[in-house]
Protein backbone atom coordinates (compact mmCIF):
# COMPACT_ATOMS: atom_id res chain seq x y z
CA UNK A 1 -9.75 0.27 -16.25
CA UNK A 2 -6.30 1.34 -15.30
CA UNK A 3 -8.34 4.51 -13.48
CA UNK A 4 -10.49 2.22 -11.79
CA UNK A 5 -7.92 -0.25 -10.34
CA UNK A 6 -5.75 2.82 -9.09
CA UNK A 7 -8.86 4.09 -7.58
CA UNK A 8 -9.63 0.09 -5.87
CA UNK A 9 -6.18 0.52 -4.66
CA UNK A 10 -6.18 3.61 -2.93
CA UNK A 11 -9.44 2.76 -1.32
CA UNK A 12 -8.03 -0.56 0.39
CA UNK A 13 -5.12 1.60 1.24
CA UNK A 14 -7.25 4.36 3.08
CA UNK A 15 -9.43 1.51 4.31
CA UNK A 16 -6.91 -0.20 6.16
CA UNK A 17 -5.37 2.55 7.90
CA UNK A 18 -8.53 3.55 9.19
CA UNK A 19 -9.22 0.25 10.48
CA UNK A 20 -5.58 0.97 12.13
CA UNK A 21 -6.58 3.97 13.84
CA UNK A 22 -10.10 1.95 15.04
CA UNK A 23 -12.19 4.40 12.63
CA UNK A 24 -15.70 3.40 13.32
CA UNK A 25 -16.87 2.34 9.71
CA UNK A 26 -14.11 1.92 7.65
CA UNK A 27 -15.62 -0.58 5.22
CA UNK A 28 -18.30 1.60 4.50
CA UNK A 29 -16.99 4.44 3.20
CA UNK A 30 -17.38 5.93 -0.22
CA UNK A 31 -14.24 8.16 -1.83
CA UNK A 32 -16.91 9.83 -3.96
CA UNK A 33 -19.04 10.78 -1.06
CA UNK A 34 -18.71 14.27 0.43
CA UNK A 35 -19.79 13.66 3.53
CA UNK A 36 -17.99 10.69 3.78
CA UNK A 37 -14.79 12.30 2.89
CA UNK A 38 -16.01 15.31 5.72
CA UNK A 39 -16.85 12.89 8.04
CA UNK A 40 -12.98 11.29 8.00
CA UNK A 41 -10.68 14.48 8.21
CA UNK A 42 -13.33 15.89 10.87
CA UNK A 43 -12.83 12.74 12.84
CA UNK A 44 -9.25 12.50 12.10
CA UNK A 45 -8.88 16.23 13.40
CA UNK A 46 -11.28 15.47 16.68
CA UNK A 47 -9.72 12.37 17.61
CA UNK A 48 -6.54 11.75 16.47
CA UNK A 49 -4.29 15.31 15.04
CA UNK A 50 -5.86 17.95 17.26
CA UNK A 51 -3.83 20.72 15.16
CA UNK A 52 -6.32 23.24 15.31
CA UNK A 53 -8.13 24.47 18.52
CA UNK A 54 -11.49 23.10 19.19
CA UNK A 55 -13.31 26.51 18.61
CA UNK A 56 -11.58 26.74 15.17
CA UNK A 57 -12.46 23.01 13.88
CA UNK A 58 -16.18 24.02 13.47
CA UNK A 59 -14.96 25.27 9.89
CA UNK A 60 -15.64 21.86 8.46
CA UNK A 61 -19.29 22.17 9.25
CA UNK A 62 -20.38 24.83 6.99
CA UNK A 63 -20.71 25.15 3.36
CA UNK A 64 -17.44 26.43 2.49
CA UNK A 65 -15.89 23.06 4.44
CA UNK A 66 -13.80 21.74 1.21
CA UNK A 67 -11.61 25.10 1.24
CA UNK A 68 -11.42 24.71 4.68
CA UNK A 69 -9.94 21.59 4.33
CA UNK A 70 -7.71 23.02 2.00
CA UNK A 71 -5.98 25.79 4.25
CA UNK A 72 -5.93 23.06 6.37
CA UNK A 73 -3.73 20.92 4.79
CA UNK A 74 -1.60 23.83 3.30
CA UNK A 75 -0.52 24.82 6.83
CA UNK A 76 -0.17 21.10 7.51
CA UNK A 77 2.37 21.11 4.59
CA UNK A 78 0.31 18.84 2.86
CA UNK A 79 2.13 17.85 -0.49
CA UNK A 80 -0.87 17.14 -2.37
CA UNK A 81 -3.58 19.90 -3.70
CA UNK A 82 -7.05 18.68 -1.43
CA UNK A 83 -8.90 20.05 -4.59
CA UNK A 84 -7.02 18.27 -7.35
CA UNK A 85 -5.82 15.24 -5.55
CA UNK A 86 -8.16 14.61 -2.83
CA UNK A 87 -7.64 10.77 -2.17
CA UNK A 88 -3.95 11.61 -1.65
CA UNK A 89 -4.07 14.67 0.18
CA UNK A 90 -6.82 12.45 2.30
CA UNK A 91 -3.63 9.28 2.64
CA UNK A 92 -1.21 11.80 3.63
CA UNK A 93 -3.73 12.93 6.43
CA UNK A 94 -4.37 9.21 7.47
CA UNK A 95 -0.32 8.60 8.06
CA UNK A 96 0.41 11.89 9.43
CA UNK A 97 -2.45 10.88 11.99
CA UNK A 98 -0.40 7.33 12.06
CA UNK A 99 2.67 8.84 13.49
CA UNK A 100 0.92 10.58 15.85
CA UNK A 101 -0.55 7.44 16.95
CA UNK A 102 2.77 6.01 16.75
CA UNK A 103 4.46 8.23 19.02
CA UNK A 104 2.01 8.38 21.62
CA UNK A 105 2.48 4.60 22.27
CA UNK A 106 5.79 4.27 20.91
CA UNK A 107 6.87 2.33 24.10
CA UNK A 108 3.89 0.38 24.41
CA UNK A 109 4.10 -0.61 20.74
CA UNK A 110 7.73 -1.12 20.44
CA UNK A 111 7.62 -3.76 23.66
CA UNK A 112 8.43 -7.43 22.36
CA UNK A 113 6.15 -10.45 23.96
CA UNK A 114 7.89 -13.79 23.64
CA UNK A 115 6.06 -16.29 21.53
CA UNK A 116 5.24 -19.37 22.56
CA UNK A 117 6.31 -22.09 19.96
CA UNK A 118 2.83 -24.10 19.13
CA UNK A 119 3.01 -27.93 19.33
CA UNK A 120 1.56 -30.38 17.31
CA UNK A 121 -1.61 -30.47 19.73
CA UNK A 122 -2.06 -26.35 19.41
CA UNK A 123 -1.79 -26.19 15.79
CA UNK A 124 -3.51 -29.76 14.05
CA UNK A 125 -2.44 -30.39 10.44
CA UNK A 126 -4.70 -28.14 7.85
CA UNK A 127 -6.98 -29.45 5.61
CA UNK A 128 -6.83 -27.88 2.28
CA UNK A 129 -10.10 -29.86 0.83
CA UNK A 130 -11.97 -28.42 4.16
CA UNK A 131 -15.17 -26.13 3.42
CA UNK A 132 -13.49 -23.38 6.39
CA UNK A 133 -10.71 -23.18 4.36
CA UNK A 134 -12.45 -22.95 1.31
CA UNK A 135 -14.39 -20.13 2.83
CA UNK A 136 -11.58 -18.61 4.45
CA UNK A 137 -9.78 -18.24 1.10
CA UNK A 138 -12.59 -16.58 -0.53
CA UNK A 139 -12.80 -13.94 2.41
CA UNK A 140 -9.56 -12.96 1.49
CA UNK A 141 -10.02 -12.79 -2.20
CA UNK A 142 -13.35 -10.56 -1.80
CA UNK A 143 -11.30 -8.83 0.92
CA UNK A 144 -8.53 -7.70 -2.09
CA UNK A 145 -10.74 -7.53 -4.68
CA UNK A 146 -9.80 -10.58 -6.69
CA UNK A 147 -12.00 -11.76 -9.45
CA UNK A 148 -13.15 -15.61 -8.57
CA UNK A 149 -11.79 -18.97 -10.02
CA UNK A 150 -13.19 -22.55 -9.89
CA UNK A 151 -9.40 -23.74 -8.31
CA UNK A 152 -9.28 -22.03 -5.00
CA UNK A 153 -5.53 -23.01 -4.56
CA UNK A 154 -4.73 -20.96 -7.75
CA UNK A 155 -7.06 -17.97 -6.29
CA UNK A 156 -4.36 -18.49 -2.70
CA UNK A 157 -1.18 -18.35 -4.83
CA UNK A 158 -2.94 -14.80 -6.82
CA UNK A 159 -3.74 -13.49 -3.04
CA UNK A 160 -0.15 -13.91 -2.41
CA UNK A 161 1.10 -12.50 -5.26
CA UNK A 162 -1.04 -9.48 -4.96
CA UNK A 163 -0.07 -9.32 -1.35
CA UNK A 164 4.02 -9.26 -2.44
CA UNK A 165 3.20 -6.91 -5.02
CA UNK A 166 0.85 -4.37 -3.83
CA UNK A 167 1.13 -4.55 0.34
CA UNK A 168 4.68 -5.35 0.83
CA UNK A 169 7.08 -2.46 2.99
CA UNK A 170 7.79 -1.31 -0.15
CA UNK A 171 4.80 -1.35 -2.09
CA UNK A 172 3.18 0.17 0.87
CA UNK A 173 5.84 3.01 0.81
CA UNK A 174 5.06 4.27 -2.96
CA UNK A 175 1.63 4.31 -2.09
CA UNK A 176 0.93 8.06 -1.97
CA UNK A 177 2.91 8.62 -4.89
CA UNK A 178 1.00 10.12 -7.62
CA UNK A 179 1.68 10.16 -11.54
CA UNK A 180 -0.08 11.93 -14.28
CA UNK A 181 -0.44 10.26 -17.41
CA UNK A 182 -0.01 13.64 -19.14
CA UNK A 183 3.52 14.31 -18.33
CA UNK A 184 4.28 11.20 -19.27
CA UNK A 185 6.24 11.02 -22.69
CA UNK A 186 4.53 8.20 -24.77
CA UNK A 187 6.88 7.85 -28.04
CA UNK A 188 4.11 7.48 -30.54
CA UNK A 189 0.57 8.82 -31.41
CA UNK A 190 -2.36 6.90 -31.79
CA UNK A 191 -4.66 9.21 -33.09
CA UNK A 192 -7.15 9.18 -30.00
CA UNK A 193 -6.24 10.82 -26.90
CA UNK A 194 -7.85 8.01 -24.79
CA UNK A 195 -6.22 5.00 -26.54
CA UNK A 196 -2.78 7.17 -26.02
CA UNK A 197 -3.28 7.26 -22.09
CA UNK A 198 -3.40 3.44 -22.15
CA UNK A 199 -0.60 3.36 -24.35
CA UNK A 200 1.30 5.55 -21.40
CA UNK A 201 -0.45 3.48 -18.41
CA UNK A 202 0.89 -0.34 -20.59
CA UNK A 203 4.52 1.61 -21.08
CA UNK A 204 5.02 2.76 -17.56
CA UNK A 205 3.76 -1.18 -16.28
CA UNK A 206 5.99 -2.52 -18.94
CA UNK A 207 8.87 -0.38 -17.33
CA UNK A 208 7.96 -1.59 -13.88
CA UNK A 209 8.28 -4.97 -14.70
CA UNK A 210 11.67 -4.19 -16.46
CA UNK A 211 12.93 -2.60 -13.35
CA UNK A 212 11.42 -5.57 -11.36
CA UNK A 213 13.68 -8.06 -13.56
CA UNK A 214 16.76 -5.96 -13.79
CA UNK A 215 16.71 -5.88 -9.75
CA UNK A 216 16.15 -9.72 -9.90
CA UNK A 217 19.19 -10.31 -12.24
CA UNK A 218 21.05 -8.22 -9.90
CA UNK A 219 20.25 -10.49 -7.33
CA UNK A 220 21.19 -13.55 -9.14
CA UNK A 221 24.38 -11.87 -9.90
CA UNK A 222 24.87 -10.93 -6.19
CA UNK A 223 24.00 -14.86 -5.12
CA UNK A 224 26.64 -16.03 -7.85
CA UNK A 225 29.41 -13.55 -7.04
CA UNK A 226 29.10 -14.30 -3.10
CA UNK A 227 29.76 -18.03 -3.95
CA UNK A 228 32.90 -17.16 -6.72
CA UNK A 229 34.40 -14.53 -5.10
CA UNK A 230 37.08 -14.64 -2.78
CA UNK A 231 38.34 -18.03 -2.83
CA UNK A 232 39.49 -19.86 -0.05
CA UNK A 233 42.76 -21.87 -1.26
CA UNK A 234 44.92 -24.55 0.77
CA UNK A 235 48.47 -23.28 0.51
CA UNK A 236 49.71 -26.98 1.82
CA UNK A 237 49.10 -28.25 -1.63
CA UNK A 238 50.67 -25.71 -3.67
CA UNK A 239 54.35 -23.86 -3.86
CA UNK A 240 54.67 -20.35 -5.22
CA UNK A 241 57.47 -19.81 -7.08
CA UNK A 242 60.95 -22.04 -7.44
């Protein structure tokens, strides 16, 4: 399970930054496919990087094209092994290809249009009970992979907090991390190897939520200190001293 939803994760991830860099089929791509995966750095190398010269990209054609993909990414100073890690050695390639992108329009992108505040004739009230909203909802819970529910205002609140969780600046930032389970200390022994990986995969959650509420108490403390601290005192109803 815990495989699988890292796996559903990483796919959305690689899946949306395709669809960033206008990838032709980006929803239907497999992460187990070969040719699939060929098809991506090829295109990313053709269309977007452009690190090698053209007569030297026809190495990803052949048989050998996964340990071309390798050397690749080793002179790329790719931080992930293509062979071992292949769906993050493939991220990395996506956002190195994203700053490229990036910097080639940097001044187009980074131009601000003013927006035009909406009145109440551009924007009419939202009906919740509607059937397009309904619908609209469920796009965006097959979209992130949510599993359905009869009360579609519950299955909006879990898309948000799945979106605050998972896609947020910087849940979007630890995304190419990687952690194996079996460096991971676990405490205890189970007697099966498998039920001691989940026992390492429920720890290290358990720990992120810990760190999740210790930086939450934090803020609380932060929000009661700025309101206690430094207090501002009228000296015209006191005396100090005699």
């Amino acid at each position: 399970y815990f495989i699988q939803s890292n796996l559903s994760r990483r796919m959305l991830s690689i899946q949306r930054k395709l669809r960033t860099l206008q990838y032709h089929s980006p929803d239907h791509i497999s992460l187990t496919s070969d040719e699939d995966v060929r098809n991506i750095v090829r295109w990313l190398e053709n269309q977007k990087i452009r690190y090698y010269q053209i007569s030297e990209r026809g190495e990803f054609d052949g048989d050998s094209w996964r340990s071309a993909v390798s050397s690749y990414l080793k002179e790329m100073r790719c931080p992930y092994s293509f062979e071992k890690f292949q769906n993050a050695a493939l991220d990395w390639l996506l956002n190195y290809a994203i700053r490229l992108e990036y910097t080639d329009q940097k001044e187009t992108l980074s131009e601000t249009v003013p927006c035009k505040p909406l009145d109440a004739t551009e924007c009419p009230p939202l009906d919740v009970n509607s059937v397009q909203f309904k619908n609209g909802v469920n796009k965006i819970r097959d979209y992130l992979r949510i599993p359905p529910h009869h009360d579609y205002l519950q299955v909006l609140k879990s898309c948000r907090v799945l979106i605050d969780k998972r896609l947020s600046s910087s849940a979007v930032k630890r995304d190419g991390d990687e952690m194996q389970l079996t460096t991971q200390e676990i405490g205890f022994d189970l007697g099966d190897p498998s039920l001691n990986e989940a026992g390492k995969a429920l720890r290290l959650l358990h720990i992120e939520e810990l760190r999740l509420l210790q930086t939450q108490i934090n803020e609380a403390i932060v929000a009661a200190q700025s309101q206690t601290a430094d207090p501002k005192t009228d000296t015209s109803l006191g005396q100090v001293g005699r």
